[in-house]
PDB file of N, CA and C in Angstrom:
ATOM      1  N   UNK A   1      22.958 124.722  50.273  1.00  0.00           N
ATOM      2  CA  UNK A   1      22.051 123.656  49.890  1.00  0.00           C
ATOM      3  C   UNK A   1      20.861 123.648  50.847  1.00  0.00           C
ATOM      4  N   UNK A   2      19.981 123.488  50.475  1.00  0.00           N
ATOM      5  CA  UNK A   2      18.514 123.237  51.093  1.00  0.00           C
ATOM      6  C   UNK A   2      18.219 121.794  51.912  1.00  0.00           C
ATOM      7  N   UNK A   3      17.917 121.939  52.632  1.00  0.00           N
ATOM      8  CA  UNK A   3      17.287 120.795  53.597  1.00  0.00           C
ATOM      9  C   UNK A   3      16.957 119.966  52.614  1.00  0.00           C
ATOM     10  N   UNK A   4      16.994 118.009  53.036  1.00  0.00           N
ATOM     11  CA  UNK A   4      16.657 117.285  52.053  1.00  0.00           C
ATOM     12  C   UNK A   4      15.266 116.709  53.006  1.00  0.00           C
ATOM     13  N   UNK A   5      14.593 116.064  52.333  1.00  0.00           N
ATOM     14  CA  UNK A   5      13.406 115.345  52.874  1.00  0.00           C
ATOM     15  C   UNK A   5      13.784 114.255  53.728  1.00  0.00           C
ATOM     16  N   UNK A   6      13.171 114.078  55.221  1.00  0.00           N
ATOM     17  CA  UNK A   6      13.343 113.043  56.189  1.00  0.00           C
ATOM     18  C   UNK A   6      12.176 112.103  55.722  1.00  0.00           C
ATOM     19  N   UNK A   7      11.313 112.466  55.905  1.00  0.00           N
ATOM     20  CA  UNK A   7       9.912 111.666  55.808  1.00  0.00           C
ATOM     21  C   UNK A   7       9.040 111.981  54.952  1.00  0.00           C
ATOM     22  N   UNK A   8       7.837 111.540  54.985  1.00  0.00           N
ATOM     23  CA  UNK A   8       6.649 112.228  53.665  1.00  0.00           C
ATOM     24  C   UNK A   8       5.461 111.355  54.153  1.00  0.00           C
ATOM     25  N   UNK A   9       4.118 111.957  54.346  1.00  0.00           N
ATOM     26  CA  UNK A   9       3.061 111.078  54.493  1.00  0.00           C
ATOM     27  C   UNK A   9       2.221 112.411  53.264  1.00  0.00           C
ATOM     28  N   UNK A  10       1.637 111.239  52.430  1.00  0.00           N
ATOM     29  CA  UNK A  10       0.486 111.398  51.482  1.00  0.00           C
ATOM     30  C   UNK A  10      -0.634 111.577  52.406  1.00  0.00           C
ATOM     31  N   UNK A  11      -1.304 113.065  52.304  1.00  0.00           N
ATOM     32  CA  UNK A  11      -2.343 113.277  53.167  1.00  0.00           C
ATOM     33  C   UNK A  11      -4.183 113.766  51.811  1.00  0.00           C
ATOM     34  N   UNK A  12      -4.311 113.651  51.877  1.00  0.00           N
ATOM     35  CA  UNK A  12      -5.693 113.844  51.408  1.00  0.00           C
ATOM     36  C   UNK A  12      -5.512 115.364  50.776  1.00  0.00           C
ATOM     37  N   UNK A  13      -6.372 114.885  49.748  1.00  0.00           N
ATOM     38  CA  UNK A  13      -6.339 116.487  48.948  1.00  0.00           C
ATOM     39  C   UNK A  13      -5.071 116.172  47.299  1.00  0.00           C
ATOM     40  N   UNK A  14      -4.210 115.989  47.775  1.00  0.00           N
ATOM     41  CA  UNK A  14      -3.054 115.636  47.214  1.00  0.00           C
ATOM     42  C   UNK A  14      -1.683 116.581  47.829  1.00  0.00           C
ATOM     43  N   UNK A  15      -1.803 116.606  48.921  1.00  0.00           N
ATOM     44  CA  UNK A  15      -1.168 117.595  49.843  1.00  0.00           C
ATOM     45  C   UNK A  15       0.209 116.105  50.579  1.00  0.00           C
ATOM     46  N   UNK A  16       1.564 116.627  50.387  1.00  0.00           N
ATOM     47  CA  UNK A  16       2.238 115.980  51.169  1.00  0.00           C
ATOM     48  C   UNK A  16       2.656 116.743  52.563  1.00  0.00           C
ATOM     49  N   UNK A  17       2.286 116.097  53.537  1.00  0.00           N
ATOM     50  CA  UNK A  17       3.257 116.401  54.794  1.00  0.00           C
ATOM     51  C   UNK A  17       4.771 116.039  54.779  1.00  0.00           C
ATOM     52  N   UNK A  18       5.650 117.059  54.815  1.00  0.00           N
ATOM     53  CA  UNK A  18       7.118 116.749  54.873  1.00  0.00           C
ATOM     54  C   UNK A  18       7.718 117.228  56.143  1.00  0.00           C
ATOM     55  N   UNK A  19       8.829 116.263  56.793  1.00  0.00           N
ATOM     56  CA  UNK A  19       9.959 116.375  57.521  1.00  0.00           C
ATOM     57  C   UNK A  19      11.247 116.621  56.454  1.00  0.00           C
ATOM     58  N   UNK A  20      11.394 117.705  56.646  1.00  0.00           N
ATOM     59  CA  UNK A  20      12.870 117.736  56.507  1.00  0.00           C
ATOM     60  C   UNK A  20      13.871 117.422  57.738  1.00  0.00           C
ATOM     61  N   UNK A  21      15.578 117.492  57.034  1.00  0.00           N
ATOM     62  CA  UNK A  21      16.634 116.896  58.061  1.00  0.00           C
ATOM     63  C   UNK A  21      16.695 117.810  58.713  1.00  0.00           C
ATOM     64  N   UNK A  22      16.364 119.452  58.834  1.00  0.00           N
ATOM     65  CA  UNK A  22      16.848 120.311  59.586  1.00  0.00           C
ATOM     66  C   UNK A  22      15.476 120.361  60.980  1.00  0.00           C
ATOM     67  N   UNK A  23      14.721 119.297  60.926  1.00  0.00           N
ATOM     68  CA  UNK A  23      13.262 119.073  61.305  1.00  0.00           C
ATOM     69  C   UNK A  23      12.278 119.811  61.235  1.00  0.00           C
ATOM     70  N   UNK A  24      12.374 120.669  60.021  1.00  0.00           N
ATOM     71  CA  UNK A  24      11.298 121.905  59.821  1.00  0.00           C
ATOM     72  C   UNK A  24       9.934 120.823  59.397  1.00  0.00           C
ATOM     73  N   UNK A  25       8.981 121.202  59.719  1.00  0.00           N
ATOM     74  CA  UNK A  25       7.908 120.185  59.330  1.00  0.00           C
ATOM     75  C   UNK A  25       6.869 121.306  58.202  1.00  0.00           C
ATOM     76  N   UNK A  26       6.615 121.033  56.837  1.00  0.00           N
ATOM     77  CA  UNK A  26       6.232 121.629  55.828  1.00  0.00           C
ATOM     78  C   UNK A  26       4.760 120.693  55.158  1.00  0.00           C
ATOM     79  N   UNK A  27       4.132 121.147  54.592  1.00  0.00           N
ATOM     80  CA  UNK A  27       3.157 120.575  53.820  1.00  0.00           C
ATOM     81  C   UNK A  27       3.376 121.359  52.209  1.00  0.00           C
ATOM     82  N   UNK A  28       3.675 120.114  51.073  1.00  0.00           N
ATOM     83  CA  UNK A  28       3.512 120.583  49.857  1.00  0.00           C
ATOM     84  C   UNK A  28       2.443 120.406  48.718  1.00  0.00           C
ATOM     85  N   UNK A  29       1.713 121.253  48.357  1.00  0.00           N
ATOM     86  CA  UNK A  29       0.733 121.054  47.295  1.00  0.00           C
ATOM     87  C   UNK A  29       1.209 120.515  46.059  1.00  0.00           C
ATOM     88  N   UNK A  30       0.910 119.292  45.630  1.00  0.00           N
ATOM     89  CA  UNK A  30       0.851 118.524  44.271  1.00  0.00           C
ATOM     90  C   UNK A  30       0.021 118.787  42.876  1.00  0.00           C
ATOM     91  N   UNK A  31      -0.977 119.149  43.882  1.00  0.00           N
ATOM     92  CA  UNK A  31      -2.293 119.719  42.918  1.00  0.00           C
ATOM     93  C   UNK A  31      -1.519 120.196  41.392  1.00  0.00           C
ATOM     94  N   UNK A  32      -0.892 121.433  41.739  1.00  0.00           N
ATOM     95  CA  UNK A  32      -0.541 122.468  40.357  1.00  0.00           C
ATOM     96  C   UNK A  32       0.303 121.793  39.513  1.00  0.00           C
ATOM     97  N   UNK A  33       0.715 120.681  39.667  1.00  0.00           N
ATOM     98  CA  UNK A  33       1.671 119.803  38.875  1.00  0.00           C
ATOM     99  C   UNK A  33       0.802 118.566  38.606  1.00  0.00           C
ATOM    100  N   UNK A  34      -0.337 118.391  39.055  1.00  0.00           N
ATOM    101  CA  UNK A  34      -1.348 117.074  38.150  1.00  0.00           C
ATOM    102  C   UNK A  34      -1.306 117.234  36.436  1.00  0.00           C
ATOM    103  N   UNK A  35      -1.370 118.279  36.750  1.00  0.00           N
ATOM    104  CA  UNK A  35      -1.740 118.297  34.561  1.00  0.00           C
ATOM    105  C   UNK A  35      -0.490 118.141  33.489  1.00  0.00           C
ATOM    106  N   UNK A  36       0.550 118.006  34.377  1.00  0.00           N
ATOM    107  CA  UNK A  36       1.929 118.119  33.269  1.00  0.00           C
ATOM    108  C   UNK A  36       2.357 116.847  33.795  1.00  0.00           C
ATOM    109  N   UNK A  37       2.618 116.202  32.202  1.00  0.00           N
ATOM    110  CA  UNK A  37       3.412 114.943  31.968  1.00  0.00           C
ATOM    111  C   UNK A  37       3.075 113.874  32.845  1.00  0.00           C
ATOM    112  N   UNK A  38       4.036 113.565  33.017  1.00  0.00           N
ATOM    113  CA  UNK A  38       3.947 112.085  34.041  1.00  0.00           C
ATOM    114  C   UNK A  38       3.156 112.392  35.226  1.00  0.00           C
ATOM    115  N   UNK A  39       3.204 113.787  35.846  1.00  0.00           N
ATOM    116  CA  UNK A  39       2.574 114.077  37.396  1.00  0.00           C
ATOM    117  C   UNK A  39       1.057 113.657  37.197  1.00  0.00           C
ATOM    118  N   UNK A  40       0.464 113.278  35.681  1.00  0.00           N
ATOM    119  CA  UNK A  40      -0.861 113.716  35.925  1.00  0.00           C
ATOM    120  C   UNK A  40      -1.424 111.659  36.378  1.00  0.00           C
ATOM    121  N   UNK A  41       0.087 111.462  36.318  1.00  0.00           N
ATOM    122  CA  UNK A  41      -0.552 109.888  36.820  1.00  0.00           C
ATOM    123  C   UNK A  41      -0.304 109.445  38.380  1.00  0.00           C
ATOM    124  N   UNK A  42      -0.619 110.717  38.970  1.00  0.00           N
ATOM    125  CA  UNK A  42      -0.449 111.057  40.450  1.00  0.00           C
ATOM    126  C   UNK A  42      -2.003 111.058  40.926  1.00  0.00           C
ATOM    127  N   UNK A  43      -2.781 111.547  39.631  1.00  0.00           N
ATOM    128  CA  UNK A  43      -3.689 111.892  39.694  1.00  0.00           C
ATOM    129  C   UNK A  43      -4.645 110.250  40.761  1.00  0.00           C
ATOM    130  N   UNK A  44      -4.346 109.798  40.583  1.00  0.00           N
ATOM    131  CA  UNK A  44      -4.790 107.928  40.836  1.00  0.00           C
ATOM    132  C   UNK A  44      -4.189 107.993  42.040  1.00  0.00           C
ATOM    133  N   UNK A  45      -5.271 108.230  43.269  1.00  0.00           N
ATOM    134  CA  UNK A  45      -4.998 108.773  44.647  1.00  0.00           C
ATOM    135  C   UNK A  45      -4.380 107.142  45.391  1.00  0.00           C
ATOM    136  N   UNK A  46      -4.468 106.026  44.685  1.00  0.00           N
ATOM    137  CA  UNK A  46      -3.867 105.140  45.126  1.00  0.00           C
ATOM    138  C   UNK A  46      -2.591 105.250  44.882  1.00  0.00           C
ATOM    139  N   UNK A  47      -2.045 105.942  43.697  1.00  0.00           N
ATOM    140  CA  UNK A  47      -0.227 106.101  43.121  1.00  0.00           C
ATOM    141  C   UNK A  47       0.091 106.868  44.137  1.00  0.00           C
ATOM    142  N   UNK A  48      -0.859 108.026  44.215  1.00  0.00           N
ATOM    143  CA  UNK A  48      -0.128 109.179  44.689  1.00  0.00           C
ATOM    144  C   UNK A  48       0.054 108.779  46.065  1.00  0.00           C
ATOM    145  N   UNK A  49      -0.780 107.873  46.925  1.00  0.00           N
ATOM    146  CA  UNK A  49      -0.432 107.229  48.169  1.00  0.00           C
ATOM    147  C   UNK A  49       0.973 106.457  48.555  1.00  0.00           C
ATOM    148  N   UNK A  50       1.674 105.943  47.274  1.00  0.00           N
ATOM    149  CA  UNK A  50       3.129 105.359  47.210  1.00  0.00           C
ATOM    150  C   UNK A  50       4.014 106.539  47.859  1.00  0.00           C
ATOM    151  N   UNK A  51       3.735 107.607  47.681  1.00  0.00           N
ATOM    152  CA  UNK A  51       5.351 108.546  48.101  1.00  0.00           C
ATOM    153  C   UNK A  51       5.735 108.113  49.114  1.00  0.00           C
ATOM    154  N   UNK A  52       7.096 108.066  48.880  1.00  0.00           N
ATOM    155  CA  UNK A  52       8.239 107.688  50.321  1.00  0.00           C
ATOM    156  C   UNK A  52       9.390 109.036  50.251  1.00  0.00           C
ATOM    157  N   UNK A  53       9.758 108.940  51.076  1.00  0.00           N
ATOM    158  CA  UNK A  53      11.165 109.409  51.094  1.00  0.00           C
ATOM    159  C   UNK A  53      12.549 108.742  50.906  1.00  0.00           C
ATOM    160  N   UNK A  54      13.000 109.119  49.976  1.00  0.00           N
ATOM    161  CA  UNK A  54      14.086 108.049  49.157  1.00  0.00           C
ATOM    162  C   UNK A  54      15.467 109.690  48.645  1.00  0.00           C
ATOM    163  N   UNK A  55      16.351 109.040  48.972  1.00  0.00           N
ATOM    164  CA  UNK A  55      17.584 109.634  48.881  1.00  0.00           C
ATOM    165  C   UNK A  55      17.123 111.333  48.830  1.00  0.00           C
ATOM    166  N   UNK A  56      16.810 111.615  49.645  1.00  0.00           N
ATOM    167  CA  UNK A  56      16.610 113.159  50.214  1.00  0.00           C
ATOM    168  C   UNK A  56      15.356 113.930  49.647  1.00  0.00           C
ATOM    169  N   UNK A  57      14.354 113.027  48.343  1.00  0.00           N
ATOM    170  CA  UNK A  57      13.247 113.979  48.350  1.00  0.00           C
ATOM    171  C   UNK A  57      11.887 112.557  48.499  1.00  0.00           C
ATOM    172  N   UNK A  58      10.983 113.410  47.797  1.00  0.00           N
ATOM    173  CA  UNK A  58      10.174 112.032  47.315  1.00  0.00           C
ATOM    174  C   UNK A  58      10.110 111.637  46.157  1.00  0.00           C
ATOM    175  N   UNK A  59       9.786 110.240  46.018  1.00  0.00           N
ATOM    176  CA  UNK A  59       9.545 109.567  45.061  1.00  0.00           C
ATOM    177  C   UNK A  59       8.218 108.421  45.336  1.00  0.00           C
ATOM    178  N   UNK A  60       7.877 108.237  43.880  1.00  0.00           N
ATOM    179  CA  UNK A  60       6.351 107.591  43.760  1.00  0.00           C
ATOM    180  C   UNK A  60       6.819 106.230  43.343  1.00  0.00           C
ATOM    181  N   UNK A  61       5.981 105.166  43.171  1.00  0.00           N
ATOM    182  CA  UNK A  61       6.127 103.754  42.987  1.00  0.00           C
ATOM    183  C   UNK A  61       6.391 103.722  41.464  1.00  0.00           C
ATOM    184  N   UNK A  62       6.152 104.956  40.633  1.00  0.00           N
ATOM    185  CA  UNK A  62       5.649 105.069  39.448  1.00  0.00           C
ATOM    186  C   UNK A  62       7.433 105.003  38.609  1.00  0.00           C
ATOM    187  N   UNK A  63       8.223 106.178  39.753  1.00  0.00           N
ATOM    188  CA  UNK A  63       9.540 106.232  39.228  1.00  0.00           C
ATOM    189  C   UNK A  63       9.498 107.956  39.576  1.00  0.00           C
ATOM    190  N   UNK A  64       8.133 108.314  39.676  1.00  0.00           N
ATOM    191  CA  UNK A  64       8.211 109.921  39.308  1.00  0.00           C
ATOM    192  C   UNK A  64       8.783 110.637  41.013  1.00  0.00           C
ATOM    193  N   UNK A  65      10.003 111.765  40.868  1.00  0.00           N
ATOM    194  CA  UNK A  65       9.922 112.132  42.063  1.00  0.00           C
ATOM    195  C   UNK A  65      10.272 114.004  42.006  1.00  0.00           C
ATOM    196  N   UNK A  66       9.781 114.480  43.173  1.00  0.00           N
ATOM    197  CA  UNK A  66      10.476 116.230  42.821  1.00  0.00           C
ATOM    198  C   UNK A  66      11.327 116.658  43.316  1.00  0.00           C
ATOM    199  N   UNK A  67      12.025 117.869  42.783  1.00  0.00           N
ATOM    200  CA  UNK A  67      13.486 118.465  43.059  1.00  0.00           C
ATOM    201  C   UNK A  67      13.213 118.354  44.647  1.00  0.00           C
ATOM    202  N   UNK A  68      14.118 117.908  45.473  1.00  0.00           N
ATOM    203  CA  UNK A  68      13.856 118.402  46.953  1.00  0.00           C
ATOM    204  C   UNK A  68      14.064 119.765  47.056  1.00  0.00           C
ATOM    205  N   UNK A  69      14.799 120.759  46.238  1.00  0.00           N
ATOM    206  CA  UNK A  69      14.689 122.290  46.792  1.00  0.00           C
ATOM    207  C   UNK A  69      13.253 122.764  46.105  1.00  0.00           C
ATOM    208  N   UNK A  70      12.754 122.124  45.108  1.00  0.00           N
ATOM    209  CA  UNK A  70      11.122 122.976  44.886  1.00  0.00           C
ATOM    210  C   UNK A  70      10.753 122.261  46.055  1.00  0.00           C
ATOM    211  N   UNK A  71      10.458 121.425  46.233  1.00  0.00           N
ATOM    212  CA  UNK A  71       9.921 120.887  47.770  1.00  0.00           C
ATOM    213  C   UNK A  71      10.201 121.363  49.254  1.00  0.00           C
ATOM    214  N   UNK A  72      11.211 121.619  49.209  1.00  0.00           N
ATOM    215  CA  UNK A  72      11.727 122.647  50.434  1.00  0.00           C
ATOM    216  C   UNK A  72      11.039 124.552  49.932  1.00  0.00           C
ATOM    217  N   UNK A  73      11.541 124.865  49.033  1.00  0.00           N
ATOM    218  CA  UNK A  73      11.070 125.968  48.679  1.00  0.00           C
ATOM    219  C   UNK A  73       9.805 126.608  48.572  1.00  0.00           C
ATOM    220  N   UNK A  74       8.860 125.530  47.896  1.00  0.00           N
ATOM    221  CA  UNK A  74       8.017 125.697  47.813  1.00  0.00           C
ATOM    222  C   UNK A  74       6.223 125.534  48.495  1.00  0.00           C
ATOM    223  N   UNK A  75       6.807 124.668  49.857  1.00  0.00           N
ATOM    224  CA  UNK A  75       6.143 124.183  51.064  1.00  0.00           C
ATOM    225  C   UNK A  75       5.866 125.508  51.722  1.00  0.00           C
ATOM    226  N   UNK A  76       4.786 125.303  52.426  1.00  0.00           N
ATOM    227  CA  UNK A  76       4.598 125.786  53.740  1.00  0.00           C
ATOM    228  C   UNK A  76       4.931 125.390  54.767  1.00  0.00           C
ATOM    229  N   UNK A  77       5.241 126.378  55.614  1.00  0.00           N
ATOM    230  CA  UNK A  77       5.789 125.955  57.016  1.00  0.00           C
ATOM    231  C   UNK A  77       4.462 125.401  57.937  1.00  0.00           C
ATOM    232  N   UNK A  78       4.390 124.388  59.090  1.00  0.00           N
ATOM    233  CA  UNK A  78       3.158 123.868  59.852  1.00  0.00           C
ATOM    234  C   UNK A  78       3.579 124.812  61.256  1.00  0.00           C
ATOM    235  N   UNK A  79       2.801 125.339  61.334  1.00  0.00           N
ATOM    236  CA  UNK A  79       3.034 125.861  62.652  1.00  0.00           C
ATOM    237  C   UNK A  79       2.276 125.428  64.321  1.00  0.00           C
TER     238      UNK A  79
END
C-alpha cells in the first residue's frame, strides 16, 4: 500500500503541496483533471482552496476527493 496523505496546502497555480505519513513531501498537479466532471468545479480557486486532508487523501468542501495512490503516484518529489 502507498503512503496516505498527512497534510495538503492549496498552493497557487492549482498545484497541491502534500505530506505524506512516510514524510515524503510531494507537490501534485490538479490542472489535467479541471476539465472532467465534477473536478472542473475546482476550477473556482476559492473551492479549490477548501482541500484538507481527511482519512488519508484529499478532499474538497465540494465532496470531491482523489485516489491517495494517484496522489502518491503521481506527485513529484520536493527536494
Amino acid at each position: 500500500m502507498n503512503p496516505r496523505v498527512k497534510s495538503v496546502n492549496a498552493v497557487q497555480d492549482y498545484v497541491l503541496e502534500i505530506v505524506f505519513n512516510n514524510n515524503e513531501k510531494k507537490v501534485f498537479d490538479v490542472k489535467p483533471f479541471l476539465n472532467f466532471g465534477l473536478f472542473s468545479e475546482l476550477k473556482d480557486t476559492i473551492m479549490f482552496q477548501t482541500a484538507k486532508a481527511e482519512l488519508g487523501t484529499v478532499i474538497w468542501e465540494n465532496g470531491l476527493d482523489i485516489c491517495p495512490d494517484t496522489l502518491y503516484l503521481e506527485s513529484k518529489k520536493v527536494e
